[in-house]
N, C-alpha and C. Protein backbone atom coordinates (compact mmCIF):
# COMPACT_ATOMS: atom_id res chain seq x y z
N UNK A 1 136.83 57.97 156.78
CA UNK A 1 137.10 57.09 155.68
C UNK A 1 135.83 56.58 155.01
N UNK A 2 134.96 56.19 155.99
CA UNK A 2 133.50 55.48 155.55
C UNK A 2 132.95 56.82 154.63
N UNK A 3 132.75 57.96 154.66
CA UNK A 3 132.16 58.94 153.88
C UNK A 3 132.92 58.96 152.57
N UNK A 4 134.23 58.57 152.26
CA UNK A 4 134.75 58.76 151.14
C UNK A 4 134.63 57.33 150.12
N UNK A 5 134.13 56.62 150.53
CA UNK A 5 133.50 55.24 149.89
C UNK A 5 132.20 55.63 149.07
N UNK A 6 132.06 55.64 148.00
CA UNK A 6 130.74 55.62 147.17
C UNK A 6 130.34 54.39 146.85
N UNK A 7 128.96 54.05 147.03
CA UNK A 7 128.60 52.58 146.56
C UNK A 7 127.38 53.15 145.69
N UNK A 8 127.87 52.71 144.58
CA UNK A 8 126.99 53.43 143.23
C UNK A 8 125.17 52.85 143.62
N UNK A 9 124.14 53.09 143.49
CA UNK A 9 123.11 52.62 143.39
C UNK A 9 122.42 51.39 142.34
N UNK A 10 121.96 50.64 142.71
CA UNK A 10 121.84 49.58 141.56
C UNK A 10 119.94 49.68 141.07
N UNK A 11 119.83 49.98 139.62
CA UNK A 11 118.47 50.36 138.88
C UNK A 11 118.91 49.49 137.33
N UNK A 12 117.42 48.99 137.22
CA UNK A 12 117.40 48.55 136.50
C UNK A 12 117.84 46.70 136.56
N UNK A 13 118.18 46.07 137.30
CA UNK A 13 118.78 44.92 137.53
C UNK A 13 117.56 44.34 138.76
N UNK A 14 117.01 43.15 138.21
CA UNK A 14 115.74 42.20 139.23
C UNK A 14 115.88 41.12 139.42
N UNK A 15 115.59 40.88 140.64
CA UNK A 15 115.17 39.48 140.73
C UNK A 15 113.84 38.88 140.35
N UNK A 16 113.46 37.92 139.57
CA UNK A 16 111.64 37.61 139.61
C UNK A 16 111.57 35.85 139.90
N UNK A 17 110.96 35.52 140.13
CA UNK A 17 110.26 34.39 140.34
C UNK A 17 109.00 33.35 139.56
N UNK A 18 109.34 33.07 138.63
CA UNK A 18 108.54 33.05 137.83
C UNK A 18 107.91 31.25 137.78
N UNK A 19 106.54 31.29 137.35
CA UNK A 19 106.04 30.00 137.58
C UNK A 19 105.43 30.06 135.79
N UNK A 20 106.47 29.04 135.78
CA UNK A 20 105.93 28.17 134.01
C UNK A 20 106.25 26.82 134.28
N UNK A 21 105.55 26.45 132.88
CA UNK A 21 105.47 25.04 132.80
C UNK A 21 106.55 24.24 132.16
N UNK A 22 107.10 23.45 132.92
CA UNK A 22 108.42 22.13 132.23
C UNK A 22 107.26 21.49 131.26
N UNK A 23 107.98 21.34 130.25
CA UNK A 23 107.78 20.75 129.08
C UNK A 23 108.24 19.09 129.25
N UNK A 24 109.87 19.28 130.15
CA UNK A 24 110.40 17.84 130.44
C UNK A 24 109.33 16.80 131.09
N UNK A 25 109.24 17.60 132.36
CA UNK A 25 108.72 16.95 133.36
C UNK A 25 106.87 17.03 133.70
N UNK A 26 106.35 17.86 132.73
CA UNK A 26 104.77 17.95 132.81
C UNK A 26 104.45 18.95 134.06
N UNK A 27 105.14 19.92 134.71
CA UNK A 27 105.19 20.13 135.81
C UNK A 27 104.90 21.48 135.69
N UNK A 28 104.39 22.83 136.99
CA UNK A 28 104.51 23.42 136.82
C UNK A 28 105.77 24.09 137.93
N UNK A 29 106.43 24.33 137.55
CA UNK A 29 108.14 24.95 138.35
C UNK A 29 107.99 26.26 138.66
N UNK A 30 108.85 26.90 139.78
CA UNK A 30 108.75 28.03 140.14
C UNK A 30 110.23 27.98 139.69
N UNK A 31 110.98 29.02 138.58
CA UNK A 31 112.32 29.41 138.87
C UNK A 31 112.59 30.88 138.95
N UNK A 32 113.97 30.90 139.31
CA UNK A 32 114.45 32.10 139.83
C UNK A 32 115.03 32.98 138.66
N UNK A 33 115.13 33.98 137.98
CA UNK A 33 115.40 34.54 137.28
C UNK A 33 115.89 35.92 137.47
N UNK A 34 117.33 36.05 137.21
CA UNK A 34 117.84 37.72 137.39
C UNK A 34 117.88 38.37 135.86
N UNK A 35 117.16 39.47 136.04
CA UNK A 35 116.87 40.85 134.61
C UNK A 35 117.62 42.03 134.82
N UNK A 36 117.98 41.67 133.37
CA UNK A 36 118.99 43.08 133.30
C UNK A 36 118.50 43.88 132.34
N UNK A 37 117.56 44.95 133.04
CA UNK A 37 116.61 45.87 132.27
C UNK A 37 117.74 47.17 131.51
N UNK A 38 118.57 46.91 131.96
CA UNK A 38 119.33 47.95 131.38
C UNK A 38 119.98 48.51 130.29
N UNK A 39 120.56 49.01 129.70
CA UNK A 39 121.07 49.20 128.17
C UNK A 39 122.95 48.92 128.22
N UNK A 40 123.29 48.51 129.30
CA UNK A 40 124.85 48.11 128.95
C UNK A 40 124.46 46.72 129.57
N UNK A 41 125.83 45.82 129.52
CA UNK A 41 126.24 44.41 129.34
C UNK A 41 126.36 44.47 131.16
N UNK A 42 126.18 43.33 132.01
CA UNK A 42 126.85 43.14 133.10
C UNK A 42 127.77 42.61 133.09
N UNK A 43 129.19 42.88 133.78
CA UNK A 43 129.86 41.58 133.50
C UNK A 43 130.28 41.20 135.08
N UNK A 44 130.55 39.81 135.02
CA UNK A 44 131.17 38.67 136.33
C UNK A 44 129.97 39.07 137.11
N UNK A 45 129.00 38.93 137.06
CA UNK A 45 127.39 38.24 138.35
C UNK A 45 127.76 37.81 139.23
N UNK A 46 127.89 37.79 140.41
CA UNK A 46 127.83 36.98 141.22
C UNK A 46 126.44 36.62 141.95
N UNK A 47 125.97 35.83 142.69
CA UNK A 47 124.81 35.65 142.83
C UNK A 47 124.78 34.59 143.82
N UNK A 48 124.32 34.57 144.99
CA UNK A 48 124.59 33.92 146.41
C UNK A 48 122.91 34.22 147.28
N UNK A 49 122.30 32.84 146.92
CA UNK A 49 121.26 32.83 147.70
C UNK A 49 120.75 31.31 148.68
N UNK A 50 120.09 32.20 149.55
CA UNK A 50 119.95 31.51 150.87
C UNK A 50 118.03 31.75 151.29
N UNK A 51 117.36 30.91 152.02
CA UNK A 51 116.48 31.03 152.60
C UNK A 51 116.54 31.25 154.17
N UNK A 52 115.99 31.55 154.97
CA UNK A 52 115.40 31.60 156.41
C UNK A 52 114.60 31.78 156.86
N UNK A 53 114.51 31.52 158.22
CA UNK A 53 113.44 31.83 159.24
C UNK A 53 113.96 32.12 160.71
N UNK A 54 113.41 32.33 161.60
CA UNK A 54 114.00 32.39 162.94
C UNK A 54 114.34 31.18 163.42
N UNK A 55 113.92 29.83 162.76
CA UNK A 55 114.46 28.68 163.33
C UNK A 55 115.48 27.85 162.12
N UNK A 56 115.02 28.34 160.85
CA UNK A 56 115.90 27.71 159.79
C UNK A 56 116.43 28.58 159.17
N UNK A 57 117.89 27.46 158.16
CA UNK A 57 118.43 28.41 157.25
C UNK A 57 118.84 27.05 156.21
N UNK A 58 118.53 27.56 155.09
CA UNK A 58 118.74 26.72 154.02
C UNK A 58 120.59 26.72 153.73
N UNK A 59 121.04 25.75 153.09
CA UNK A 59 122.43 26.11 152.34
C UNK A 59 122.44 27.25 151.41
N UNK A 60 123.88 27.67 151.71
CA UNK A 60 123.56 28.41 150.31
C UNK A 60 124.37 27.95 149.37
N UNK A 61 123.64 28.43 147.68
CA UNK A 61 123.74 28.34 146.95
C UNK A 61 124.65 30.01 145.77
N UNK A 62 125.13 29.65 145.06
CA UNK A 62 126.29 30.27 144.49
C UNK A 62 126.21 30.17 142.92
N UNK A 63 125.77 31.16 142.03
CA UNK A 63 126.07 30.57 140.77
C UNK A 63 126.62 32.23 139.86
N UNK A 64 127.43 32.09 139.09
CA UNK A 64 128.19 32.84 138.84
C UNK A 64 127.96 32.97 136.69
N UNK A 65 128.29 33.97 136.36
CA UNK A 65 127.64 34.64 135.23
C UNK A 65 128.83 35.47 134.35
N UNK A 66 129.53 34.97 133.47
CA UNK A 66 130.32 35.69 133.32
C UNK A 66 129.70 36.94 132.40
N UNK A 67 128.87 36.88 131.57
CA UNK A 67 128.60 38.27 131.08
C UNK A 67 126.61 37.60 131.28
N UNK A 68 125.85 39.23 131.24
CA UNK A 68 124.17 39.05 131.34
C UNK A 68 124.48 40.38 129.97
N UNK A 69 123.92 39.79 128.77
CA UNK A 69 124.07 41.24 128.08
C UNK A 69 122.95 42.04 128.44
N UNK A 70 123.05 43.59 128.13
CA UNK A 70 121.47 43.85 128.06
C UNK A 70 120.37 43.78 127.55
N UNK A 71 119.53 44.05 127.69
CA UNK A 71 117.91 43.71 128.23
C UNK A 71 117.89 42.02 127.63
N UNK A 72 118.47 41.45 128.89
CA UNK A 72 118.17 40.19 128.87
C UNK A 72 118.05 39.51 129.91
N UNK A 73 117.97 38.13 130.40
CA UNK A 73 117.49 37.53 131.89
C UNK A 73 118.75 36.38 131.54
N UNK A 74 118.61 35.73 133.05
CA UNK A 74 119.06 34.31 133.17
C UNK A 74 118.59 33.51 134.30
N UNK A 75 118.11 32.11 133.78
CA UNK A 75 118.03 31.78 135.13
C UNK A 75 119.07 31.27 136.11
N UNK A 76 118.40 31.29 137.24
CA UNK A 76 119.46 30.92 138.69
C UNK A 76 119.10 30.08 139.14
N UNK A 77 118.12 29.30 139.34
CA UNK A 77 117.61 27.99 140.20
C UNK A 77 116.06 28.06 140.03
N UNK A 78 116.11 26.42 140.36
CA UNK A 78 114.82 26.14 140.14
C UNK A 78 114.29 26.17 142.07
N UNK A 79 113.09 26.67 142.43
CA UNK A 79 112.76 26.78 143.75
C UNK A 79 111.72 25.68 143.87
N UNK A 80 111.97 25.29 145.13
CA UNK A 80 110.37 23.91 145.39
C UNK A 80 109.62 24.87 146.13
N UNK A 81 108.49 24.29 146.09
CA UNK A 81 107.52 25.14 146.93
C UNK A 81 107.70 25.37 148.35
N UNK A 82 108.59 24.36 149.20
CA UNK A 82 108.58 24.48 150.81
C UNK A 82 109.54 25.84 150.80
N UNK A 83 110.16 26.53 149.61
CA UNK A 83 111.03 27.43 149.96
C UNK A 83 110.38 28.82 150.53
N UNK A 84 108.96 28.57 150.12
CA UNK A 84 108.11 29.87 149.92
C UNK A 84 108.02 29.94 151.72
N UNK A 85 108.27 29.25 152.51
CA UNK A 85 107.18 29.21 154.10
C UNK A 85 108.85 30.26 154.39
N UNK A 86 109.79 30.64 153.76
CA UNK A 86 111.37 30.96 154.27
C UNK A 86 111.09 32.48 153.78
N UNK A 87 112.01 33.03 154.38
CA UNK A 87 112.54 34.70 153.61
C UNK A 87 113.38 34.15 152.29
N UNK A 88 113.46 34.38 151.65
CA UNK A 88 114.74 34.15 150.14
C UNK A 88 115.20 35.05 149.69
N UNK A 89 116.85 35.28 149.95
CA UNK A 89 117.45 36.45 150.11
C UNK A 89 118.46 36.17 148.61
N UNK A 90 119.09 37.01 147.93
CA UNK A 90 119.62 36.92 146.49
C UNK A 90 120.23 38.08 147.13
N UNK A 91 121.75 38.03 146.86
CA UNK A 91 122.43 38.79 147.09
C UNK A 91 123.19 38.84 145.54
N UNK A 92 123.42 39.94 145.25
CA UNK A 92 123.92 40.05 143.44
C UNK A 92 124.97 41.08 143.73
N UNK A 93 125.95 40.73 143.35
CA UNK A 93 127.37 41.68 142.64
C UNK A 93 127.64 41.67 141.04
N UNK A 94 127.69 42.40 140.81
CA UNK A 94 128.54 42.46 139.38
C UNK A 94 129.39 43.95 138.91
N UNK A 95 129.90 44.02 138.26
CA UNK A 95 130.78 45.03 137.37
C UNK A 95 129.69 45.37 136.35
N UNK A 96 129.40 46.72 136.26
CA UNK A 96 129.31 47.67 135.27
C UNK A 96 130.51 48.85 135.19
N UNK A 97 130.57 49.26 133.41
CA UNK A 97 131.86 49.96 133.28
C UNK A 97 132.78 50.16 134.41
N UNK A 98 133.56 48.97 134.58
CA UNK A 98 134.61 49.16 135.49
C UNK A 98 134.24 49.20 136.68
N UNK A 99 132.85 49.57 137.13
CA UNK A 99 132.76 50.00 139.07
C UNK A 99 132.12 48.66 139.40
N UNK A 100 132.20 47.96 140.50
CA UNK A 100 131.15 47.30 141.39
C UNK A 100 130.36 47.49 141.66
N UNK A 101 129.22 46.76 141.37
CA UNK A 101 127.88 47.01 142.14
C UNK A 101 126.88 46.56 143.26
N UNK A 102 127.02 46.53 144.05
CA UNK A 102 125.75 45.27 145.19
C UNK A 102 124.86 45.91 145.54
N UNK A 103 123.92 44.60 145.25
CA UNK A 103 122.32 44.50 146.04
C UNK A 103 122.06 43.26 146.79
N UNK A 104 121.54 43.71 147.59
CA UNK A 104 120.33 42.24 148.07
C UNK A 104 118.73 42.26 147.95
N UNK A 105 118.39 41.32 147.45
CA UNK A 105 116.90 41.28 147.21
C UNK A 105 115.97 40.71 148.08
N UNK A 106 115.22 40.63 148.74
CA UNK A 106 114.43 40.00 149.78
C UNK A 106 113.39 39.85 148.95
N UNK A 107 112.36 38.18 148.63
CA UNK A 107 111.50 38.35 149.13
C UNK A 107 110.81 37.38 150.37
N UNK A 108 110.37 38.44 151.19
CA UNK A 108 109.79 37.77 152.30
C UNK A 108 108.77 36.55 152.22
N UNK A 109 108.69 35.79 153.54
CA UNK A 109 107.99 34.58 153.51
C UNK A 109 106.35 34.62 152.59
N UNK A 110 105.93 34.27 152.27
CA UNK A 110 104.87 33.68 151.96
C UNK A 110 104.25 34.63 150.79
N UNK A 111 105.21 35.54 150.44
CA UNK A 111 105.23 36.41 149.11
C UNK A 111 104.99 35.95 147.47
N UNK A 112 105.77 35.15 147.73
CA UNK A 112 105.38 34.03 146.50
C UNK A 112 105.19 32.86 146.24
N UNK A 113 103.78 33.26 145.35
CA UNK A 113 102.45 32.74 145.55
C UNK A 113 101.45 32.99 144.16
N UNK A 114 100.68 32.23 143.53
CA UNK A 114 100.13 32.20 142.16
C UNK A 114 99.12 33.98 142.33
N UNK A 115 98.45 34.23 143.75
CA UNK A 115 97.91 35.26 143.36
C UNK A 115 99.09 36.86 142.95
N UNK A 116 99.73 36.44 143.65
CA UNK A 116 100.95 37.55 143.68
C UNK A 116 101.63 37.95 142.46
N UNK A 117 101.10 36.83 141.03
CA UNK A 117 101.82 37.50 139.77
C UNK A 117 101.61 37.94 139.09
N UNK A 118 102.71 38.65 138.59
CA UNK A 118 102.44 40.24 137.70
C UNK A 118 103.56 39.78 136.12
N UNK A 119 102.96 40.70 135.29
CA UNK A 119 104.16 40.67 134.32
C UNK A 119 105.43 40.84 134.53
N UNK A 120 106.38 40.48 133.97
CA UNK A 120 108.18 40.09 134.20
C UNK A 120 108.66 41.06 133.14
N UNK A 121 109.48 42.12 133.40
CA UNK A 121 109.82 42.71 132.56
C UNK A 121 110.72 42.26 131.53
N UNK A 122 110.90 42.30 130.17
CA UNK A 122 111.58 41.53 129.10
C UNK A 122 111.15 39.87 128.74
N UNK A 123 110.58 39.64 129.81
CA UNK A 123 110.19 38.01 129.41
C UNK A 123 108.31 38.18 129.30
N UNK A 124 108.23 37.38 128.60
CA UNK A 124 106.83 36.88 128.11
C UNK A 124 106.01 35.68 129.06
N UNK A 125 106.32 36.11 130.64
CA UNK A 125 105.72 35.46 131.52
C UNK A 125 105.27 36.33 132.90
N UNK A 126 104.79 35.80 133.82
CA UNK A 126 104.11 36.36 134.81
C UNK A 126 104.64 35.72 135.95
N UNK A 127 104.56 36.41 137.27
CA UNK A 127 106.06 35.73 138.31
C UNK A 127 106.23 37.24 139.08
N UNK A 128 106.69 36.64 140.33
CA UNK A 128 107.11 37.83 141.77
C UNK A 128 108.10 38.38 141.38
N UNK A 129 108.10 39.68 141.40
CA UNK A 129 109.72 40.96 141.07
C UNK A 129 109.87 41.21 142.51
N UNK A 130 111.27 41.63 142.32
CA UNK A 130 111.87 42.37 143.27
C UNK A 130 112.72 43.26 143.15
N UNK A 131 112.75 44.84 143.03
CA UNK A 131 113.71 45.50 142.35
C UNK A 131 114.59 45.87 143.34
């Protein structure tokens, strides 16, 4: 039965991490941002992330998307810095044409970090990917 299950591959769809500046608060913020590098619409996101370690585990958190059109982003949460000492795991579902899709994204502890950033694909900032 397990061989007749296809789970389509997921390309083009990221997690990044990106560090800009609040305008509100004078601050500089790390948030979480999912990219949809792709040329069709996502629809219903789901999006369920959690931190750990071998001794901790953060709550998780849940935020849901009814359409990401393409080549566009959204953010998902704002991260504090103690999140970085954790693994931070993003688990993403959504629908393309009709099929389901899942990933999970890892990035590992102490990964992100000001030397660690690179350009963000579609956005006009710099910040940790994870494809």
């Amino acid at each position: 039965m397990k061989k007749d299950i296809h789970i389509p591959k997921v390309e083009g769809v990221y997690i990044a991490v990106v560090n800009e500046y609040n305008d509100i608060y004078k601050t500089q913020d790390w948030n979480a941002y999912i990219i949809n590098d792709k040329d069709v619409d996502l629809e219903m996101v789901l999006i369920v992330t959690s931190g750990y370690n071998e001794n901790k585990m953060t709550s998780i958190f849940r935020k849901k998307l009814d359409l990401l059109p393409k080549k566009s982003y959204a953010k998902i949460e704002l991260m504090q810095d103690n999140l970085f000492a954790l693994n931070n795991q993003f688990k993403v579902t959504f629908f393309e044409d009709n099929k389901m899709f899942d990933k999970t994204y890892t990035f590992r502890k102490h990964t992100i970090n000001l030397q660690a950033l690179q350009p963000i694909p579609l956005m006009q900032s710099r910040g940790v990917l994870v494809k």
